[in-house]
N, C-alpha and C. Protein backbone atom coordinates (compact mmCIF):
# COMPACT_ATOMS: atom_id res chain seq x y z
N UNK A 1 -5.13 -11.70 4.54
CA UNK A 1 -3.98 -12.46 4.08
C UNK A 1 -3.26 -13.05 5.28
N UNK A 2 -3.21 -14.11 5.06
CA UNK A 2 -2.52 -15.11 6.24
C UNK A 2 -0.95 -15.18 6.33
N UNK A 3 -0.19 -14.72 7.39
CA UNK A 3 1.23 -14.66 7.29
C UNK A 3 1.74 -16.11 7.09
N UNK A 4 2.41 -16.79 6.30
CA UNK A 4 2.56 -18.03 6.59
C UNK A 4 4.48 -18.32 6.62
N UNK A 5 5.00 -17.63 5.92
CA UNK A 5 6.73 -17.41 6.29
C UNK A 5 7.31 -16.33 6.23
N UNK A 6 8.28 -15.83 7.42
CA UNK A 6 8.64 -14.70 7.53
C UNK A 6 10.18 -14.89 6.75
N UNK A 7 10.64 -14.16 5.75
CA UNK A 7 11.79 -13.74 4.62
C UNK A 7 12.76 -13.61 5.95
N UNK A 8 13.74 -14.34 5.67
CA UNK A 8 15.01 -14.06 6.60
C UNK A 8 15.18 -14.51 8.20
N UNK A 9 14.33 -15.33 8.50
CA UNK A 9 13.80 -15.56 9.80
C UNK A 9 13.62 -17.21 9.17
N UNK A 10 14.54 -18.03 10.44
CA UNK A 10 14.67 -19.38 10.78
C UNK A 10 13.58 -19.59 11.36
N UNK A 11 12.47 -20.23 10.77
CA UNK A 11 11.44 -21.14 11.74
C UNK A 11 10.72 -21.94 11.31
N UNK A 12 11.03 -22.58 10.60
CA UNK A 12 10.99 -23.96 10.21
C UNK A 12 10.88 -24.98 10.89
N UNK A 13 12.40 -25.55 11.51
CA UNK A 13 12.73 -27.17 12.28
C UNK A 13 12.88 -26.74 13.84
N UNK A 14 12.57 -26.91 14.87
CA UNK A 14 13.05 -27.05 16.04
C UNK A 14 14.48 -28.21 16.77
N UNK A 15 15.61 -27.61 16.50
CA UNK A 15 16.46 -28.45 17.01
C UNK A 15 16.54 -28.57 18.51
N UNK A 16 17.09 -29.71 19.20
CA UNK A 16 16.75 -29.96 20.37
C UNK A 16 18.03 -29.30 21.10
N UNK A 17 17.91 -29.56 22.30
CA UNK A 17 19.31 -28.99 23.60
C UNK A 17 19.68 -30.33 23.57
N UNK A 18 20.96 -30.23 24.60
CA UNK A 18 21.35 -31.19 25.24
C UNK A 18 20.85 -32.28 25.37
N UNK A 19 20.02 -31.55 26.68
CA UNK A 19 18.67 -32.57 27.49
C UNK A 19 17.19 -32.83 26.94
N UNK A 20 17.45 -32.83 25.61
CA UNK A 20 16.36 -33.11 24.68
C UNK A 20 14.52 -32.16 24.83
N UNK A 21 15.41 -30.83 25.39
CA UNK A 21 14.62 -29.76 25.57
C UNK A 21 14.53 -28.81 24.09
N UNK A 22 13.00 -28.48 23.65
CA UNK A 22 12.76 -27.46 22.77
C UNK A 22 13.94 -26.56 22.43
N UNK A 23 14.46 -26.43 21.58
CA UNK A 23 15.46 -25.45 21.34
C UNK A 23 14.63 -23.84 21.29
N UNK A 24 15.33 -22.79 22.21
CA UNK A 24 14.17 -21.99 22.71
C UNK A 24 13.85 -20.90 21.01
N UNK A 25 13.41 -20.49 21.25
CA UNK A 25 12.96 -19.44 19.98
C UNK A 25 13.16 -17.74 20.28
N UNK A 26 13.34 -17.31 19.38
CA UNK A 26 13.43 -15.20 19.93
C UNK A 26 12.12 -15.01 19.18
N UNK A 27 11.13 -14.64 20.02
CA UNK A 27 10.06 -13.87 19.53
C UNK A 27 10.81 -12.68 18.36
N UNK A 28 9.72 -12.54 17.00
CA UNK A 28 9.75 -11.51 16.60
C UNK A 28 8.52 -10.92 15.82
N UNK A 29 7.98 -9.65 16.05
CA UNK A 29 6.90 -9.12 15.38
C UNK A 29 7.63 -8.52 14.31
N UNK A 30 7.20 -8.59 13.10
CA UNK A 30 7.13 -8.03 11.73
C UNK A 30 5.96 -7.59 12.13
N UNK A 31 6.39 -6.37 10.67
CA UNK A 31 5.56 -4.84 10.34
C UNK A 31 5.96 -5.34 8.98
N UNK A 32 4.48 -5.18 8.04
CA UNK A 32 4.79 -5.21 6.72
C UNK A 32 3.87 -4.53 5.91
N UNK A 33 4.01 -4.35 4.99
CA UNK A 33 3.04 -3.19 3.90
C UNK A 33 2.27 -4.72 3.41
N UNK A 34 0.83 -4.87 3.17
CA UNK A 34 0.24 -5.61 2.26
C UNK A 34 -0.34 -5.30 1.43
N UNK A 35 -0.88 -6.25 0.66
CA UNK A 35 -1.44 -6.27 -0.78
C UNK A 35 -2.36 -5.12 -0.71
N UNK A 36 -2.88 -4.59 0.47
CA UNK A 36 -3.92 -3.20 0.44
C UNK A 36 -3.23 -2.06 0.76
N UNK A 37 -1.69 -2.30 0.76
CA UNK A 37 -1.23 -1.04 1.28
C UNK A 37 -0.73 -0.59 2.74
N UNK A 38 -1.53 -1.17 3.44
CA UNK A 38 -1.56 -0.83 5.02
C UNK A 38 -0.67 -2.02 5.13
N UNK A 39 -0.09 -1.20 6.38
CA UNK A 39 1.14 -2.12 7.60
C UNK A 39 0.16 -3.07 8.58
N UNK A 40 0.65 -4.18 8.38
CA UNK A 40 0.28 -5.21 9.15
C UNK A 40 1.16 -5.88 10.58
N UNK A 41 0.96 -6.64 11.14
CA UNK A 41 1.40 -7.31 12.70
C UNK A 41 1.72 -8.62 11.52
N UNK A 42 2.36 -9.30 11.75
CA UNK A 42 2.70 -10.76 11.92
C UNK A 42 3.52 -11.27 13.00
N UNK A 43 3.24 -12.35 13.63
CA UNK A 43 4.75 -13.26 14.61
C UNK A 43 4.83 -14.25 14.33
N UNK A 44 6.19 -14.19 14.44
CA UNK A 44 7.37 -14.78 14.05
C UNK A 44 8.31 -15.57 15.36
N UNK A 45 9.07 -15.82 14.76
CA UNK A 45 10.68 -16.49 15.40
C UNK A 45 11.83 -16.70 14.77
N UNK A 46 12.12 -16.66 15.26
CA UNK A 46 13.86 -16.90 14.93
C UNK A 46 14.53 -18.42 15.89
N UNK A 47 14.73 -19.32 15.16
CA UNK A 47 14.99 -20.50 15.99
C UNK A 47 16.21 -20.71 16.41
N UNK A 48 17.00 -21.20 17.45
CA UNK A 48 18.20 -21.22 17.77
C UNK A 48 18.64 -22.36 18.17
N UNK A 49 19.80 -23.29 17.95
CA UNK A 49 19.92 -24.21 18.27
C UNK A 49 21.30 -24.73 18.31
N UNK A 50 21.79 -25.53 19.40
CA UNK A 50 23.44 -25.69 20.10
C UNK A 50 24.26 -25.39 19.02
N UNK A 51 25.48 -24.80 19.33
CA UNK A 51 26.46 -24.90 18.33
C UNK A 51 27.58 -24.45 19.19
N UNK A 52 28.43 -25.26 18.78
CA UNK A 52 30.29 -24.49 19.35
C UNK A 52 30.19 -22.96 18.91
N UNK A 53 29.79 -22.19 19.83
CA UNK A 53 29.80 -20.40 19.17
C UNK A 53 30.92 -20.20 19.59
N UNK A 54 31.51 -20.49 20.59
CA UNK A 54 32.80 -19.73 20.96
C UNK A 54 33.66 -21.00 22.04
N UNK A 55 34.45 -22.09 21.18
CA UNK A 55 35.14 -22.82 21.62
C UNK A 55 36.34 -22.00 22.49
N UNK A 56 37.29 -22.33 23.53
CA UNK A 56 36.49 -23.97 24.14
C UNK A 56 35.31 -24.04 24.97
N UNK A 57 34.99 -22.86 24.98
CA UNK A 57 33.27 -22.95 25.85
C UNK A 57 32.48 -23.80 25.92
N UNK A 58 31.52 -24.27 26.38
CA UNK A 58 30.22 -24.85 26.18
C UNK A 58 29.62 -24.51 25.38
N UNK A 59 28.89 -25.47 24.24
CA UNK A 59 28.16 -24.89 23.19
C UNK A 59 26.37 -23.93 23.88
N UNK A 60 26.29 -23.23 22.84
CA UNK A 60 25.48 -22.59 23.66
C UNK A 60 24.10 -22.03 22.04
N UNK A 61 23.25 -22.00 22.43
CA UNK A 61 21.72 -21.71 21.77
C UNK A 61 22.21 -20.23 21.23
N UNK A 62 22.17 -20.20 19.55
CA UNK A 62 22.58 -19.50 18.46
C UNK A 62 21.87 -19.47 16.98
N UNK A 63 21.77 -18.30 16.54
CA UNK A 63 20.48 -18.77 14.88
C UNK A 63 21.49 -18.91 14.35
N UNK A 64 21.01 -18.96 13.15
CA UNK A 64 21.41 -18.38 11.56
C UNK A 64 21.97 -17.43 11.72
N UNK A 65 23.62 -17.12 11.16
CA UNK A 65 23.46 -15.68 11.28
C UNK A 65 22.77 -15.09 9.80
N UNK A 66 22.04 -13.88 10.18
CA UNK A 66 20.96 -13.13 9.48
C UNK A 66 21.74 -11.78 8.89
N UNK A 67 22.03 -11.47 7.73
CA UNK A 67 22.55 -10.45 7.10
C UNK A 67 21.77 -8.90 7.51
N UNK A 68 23.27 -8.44 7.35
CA UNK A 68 22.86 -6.85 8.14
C UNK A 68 23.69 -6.04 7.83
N UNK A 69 23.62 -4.57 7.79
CA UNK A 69 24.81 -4.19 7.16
C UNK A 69 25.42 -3.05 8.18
N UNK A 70 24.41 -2.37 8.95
CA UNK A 70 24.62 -1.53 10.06
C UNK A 70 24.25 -1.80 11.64
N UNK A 71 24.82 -1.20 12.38
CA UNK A 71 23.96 -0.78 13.62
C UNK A 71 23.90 0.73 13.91
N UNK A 72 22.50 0.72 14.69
CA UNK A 72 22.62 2.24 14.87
C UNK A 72 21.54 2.15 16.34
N UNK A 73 21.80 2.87 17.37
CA UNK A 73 21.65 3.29 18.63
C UNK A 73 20.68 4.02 18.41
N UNK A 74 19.26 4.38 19.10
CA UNK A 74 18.66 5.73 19.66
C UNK A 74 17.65 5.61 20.43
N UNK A 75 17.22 7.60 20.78
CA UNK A 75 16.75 7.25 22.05
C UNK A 75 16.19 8.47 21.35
N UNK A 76 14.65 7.92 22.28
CA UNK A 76 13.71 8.68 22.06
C UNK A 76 12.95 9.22 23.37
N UNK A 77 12.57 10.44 24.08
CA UNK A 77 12.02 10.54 24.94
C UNK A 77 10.59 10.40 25.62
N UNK A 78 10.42 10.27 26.57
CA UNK A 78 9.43 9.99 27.03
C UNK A 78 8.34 10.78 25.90
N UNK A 79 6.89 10.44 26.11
CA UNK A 79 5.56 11.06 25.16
C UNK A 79 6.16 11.41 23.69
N UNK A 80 7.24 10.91 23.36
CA UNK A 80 7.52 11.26 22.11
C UNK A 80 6.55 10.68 21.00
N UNK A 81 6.33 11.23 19.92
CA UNK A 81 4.80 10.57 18.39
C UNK A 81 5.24 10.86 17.21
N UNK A 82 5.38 10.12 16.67
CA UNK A 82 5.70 9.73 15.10
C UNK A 82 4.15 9.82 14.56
N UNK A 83 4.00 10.59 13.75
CA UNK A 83 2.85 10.48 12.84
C UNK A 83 3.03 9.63 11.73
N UNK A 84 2.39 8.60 11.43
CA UNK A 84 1.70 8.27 10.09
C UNK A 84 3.48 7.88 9.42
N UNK A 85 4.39 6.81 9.19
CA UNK A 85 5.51 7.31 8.59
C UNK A 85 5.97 6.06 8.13
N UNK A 86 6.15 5.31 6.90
CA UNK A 86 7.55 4.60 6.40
C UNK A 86 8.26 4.33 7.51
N UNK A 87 8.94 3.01 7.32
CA UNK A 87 10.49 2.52 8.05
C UNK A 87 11.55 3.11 6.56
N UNK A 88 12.43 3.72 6.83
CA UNK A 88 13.10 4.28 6.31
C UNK A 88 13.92 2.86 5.43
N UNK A 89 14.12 2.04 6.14
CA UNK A 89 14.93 0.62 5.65
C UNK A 89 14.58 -0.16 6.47
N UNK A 90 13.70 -1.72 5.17
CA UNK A 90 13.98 -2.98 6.12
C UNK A 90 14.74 -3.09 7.30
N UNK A 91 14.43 -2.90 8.95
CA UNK A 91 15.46 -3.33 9.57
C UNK A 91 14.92 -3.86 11.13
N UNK A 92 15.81 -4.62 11.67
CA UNK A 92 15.42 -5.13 12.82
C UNK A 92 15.49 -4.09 14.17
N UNK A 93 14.69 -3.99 14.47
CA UNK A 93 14.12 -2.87 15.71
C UNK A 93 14.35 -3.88 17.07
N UNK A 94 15.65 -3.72 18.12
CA UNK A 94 15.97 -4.33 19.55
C UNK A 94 15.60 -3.14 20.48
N UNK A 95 14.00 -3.39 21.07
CA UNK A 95 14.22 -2.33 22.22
C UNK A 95 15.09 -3.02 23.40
N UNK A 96 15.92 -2.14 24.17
CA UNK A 96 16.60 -2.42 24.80
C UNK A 96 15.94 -1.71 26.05
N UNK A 97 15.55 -0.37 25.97
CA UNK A 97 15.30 0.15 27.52
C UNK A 97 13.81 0.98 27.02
N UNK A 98 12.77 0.91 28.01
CA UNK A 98 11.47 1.41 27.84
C UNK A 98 10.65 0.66 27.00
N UNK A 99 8.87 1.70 26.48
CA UNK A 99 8.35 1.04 25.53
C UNK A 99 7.62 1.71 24.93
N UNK A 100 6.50 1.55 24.14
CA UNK A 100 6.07 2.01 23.34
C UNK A 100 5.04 1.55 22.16
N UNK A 101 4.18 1.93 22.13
CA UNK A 101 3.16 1.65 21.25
C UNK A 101 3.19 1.52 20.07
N UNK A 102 2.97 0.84 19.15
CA UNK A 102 2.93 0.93 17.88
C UNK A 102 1.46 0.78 17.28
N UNK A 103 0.94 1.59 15.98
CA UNK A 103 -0.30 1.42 15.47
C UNK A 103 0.03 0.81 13.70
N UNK A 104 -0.65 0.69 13.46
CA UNK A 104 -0.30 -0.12 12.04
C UNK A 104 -1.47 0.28 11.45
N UNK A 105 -1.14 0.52 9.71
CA UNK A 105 -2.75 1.23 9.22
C UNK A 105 -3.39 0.85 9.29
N UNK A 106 -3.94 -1.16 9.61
CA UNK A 106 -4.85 -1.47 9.36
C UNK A 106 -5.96 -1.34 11.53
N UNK A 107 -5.21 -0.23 11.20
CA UNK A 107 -5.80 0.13 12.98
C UNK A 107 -5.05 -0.92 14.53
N UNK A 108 -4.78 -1.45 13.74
CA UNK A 108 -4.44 -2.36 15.41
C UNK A 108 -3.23 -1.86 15.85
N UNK A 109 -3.03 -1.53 17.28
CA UNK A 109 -2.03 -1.27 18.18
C UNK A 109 -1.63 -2.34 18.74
N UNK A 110 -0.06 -2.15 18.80
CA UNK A 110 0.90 -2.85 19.93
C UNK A 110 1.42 -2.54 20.54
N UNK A 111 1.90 -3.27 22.10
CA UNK A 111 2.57 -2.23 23.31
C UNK A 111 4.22 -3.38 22.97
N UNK A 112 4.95 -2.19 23.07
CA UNK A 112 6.22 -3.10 22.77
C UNK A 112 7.34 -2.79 23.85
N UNK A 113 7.72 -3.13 24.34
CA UNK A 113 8.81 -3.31 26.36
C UNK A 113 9.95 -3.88 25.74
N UNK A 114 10.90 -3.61 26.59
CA UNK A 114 12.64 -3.77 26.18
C UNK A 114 12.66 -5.19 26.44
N UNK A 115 13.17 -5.54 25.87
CA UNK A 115 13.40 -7.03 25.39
C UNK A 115 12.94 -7.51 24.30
N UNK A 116 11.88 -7.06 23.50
CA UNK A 116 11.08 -6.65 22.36
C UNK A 116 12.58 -6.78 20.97
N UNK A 117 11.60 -7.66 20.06
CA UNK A 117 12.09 -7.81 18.30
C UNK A 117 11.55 -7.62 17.73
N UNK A 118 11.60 -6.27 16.42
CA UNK A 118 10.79 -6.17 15.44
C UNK A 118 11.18 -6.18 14.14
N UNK A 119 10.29 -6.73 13.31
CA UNK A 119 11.48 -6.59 12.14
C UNK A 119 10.53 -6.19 11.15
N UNK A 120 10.86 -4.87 10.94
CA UNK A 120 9.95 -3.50 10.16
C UNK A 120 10.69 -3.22 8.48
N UNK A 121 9.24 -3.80 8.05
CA UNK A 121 9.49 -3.34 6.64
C UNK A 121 8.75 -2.71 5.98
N UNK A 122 7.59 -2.01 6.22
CA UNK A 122 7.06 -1.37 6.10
C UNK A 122 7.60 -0.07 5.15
N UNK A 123 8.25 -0.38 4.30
CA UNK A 123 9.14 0.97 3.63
C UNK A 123 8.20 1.70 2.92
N UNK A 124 7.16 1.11 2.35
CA UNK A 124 6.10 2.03 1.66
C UNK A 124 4.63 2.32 1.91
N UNK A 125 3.64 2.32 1.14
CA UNK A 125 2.60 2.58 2.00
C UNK A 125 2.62 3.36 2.95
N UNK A 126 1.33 3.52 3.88
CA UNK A 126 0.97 4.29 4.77
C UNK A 126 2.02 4.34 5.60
N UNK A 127 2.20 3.44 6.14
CA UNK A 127 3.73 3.28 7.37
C UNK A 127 2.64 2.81 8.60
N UNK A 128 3.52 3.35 9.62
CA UNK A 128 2.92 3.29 11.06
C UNK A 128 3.31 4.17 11.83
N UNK A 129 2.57 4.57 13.14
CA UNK A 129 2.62 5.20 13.96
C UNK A 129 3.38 4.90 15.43
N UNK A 130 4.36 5.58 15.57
CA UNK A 130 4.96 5.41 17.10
C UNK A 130 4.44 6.52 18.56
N UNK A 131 4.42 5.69 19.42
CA UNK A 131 4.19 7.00 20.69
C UNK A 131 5.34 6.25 22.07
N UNK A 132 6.13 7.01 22.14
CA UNK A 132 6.96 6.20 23.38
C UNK A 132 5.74 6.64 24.86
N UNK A 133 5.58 5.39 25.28
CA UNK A 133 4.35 5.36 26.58
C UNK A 133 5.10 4.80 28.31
N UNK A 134 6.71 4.74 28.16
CA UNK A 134 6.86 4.70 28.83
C UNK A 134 7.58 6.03 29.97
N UNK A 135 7.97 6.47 31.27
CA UNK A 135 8.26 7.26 31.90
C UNK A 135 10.11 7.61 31.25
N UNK A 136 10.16 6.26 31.03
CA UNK A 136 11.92 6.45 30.94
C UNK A 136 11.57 6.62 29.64
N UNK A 137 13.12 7.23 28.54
CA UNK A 137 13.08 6.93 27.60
C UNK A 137 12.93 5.51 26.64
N UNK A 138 13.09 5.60 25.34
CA UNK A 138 13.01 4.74 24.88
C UNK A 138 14.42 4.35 23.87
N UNK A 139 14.96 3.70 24.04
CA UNK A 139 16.53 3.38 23.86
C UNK A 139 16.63 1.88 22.86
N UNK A 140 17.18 1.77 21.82
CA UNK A 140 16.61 0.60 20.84
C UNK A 140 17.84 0.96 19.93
N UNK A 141 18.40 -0.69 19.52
CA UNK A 141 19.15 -1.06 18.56
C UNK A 141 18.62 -1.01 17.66
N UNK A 142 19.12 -0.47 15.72
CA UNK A 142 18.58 -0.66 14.54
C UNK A 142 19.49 -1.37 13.67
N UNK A 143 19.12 -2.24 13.34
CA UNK A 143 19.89 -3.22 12.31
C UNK A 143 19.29 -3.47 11.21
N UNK A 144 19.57 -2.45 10.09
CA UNK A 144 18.96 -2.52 8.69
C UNK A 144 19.29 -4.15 8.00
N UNK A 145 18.97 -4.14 7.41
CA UNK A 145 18.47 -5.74 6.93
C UNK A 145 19.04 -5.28 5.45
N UNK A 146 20.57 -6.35 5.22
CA UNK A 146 21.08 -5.94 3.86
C UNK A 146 20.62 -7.11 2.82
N UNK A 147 20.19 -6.44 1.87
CA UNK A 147 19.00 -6.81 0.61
C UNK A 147 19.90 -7.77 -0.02
């Protein structure tokens, strides 16, 4: 099954800058349960483009804002492993510090480093597997995704 639009995620039109430069994009990997059950990879973006965000400033490269209803902080330590598990709630995964592997049922792994967007929905089915693979911990924003 071919990912062809990601639910809640601007990426559609490319609006321009200023200087008639690409309006830049935020990488994001989705995690999703499919039609077989198993968690899949898709990428994505999120498109951003000038807007007065905070007059009298300079306008500056901004999405959609995207509905959410929490944040929540954590940290996971080094060699830490999640077996086999559900995302508890649709939500957007910001690693901020370290990284970490992800496996998805349909077998494929990803290495995911701070600066990293995920946006995990995976609520049923098999789920996926975590292993933090970096020395430092692993430290990540959660922003459940309000329905």
């Amino acid at each position: 099954m071919r990912f062809l639009c990601i639910p809640l995620l601007i990426c559609m039109a490319l609006s321009a800058l200023a200087n008639d430069q690409p309006a830049p994009l935020i990488e994001v990997t989705r995690i999703y349960t499919g039609d077989d059950k198993l968690t899949h990879f898709a990428d994505g973006a999120v498109a951003l483009s000038m807007k007065d965000f905070a007059p009298p400033t300079a306008p500056i490269a901004v999405s959609t804002p995207l509905p959410a209803k929490a944040l929540t902080f954590l940290a996971m330590p080094s060699g830490w492993f999640g077996d086999w598990h559900p995302a508890p709630a649709k939500q957007y995964v910001i690693v901020l510090q370290g990284t970490f592997e992800i496996e998805t049922g349909d077998g494929e792994k990803r290495i995911v480093k701070a600066g990293s967007t995920l946006l995990v929905e995976d609520i049923d089915g098999k789920g996926h597997r975590t292993r933090v693979v970096s020395e430092e911990a692993l430290i990540a924003a959660i922003v459940p995704v309000r329905e």
